[in-house]
C-alpha atoms as a PDB file:
ATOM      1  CA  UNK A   1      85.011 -37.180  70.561  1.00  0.00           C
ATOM      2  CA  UNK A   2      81.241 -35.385  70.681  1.00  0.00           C
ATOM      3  CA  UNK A   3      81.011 -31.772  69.198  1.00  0.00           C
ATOM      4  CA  UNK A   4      78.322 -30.177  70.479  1.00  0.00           C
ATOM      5  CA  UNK A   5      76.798 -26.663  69.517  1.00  0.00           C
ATOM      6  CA  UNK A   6      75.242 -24.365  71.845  1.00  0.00           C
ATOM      7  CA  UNK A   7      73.697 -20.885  70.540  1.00  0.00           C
ATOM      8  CA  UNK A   8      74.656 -18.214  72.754  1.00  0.00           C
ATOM      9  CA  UNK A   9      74.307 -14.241  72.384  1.00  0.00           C
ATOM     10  CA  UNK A  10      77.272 -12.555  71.106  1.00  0.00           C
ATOM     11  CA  UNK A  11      77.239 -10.612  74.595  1.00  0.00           C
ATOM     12  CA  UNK A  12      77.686 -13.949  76.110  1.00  0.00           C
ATOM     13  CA  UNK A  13      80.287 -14.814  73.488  1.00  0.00           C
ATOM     14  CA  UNK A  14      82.110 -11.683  73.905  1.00  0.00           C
ATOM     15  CA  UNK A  15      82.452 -12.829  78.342  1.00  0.00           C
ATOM     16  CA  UNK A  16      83.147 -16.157  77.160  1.00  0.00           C
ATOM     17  CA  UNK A  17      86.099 -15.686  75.083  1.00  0.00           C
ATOM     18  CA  UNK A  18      87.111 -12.699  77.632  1.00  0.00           C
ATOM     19  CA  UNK A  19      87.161 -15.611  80.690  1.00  0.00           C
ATOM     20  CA  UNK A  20      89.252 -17.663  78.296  1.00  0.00           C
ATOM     21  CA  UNK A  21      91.739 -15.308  77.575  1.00  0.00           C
ATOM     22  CA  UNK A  22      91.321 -14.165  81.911  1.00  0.00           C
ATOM     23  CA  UNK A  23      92.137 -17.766  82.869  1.00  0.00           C
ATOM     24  CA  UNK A  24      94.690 -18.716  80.494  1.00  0.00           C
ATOM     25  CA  UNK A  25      92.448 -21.411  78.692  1.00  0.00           C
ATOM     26  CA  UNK A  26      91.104 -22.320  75.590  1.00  0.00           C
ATOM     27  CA  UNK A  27      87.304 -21.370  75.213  1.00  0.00           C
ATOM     28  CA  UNK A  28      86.686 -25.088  74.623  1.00  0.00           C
ATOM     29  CA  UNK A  29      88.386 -26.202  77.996  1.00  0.00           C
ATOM     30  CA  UNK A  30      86.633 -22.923  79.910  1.00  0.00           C
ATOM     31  CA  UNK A  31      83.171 -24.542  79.109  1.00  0.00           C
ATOM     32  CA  UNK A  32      84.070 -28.433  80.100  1.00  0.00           C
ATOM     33  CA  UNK A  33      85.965 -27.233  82.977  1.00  0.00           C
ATOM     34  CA  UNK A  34      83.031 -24.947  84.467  1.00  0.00           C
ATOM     35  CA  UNK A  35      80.276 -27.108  83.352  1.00  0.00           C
ATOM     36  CA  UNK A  36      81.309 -30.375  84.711  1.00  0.00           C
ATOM     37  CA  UNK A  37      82.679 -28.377  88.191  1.00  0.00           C
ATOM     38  CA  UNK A  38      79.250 -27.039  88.340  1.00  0.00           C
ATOM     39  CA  UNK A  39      77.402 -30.440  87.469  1.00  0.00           C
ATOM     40  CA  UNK A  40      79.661 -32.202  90.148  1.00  0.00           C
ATOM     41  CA  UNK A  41      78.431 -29.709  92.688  1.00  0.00           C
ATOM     42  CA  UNK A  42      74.840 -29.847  91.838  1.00  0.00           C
ATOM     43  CA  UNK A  43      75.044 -33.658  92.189  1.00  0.00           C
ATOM     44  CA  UNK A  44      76.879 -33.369  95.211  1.00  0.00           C
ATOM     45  CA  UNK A  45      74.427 -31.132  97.011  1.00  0.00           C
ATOM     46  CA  UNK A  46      71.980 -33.690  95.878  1.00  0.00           C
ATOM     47  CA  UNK A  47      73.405 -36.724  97.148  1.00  0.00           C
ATOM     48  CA  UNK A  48      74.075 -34.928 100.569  1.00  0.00           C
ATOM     49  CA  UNK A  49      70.413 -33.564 100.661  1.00  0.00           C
ATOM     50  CA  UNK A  50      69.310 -37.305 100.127  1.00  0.00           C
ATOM     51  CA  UNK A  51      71.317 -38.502 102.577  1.00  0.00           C
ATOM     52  CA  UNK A  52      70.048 -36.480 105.576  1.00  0.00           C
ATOM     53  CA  UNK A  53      66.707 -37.075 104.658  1.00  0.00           C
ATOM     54  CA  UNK A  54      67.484 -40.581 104.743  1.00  0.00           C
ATOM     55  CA  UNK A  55      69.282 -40.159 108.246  1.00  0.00           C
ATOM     56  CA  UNK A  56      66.482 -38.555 109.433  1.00  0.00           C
ATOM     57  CA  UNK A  57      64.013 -41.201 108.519  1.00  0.00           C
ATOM     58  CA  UNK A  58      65.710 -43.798 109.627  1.00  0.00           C
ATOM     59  CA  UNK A  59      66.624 -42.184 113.114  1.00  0.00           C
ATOM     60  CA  UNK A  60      70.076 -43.277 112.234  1.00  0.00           C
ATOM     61  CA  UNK A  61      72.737 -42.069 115.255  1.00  0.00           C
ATOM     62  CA  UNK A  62      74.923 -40.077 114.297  1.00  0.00           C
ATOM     63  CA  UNK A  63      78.788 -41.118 115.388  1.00  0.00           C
ATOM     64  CA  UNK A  64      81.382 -38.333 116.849  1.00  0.00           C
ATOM     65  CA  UNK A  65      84.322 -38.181 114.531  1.00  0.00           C
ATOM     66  CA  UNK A  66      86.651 -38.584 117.283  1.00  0.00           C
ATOM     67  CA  UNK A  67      84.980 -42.092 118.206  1.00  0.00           C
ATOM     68  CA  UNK A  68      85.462 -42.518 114.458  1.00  0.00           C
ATOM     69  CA  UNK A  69      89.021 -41.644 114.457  1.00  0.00           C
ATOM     70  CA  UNK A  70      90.222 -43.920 118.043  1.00  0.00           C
ATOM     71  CA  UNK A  71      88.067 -46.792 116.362  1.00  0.00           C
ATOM     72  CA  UNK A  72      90.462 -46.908 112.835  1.00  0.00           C
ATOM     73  CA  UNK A  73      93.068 -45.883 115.497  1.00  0.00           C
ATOM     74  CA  UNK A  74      93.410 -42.667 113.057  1.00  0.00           C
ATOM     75  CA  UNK A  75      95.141 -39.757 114.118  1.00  0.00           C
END
């Protein structure tokens, strides 16, 4: 497994290990946890914002969800 190092204040240390002991986790698992939730909703917005520019170059139509849903008989 990767170690990395980070340098950080000791104000910034201080929150850190106070949001650790707040949630319950280890100061290692508050840092993945936050950072890769954060990451995956950076990308996210990202891949949406693509997307609609895409739609609207390609004057895609856009489908009602309920025609959606009676076509895979979904309900």
């Amino acid at each position: 497994m990767l170690m990395a190092t980070i340098r950080i204040s000791d104000d910034e240390k201080a929150f850190l290990k106070y949001m650790a002991t707040f949630l319950g986790l280890s100061l290692s698992e508050v840092l993945k946890q936050y950072t890769f939730e954060e990451l995956e909703d950076i990308y996210d917005a990202k891949i949406g914002d693509e997307a609609l520019i895409e739609y609207r170059e390609t004057h895609q139509e856009s489908i009602d969800i309920e025609d959606v849903m009676k076509q895979w008989d979904v309900k």
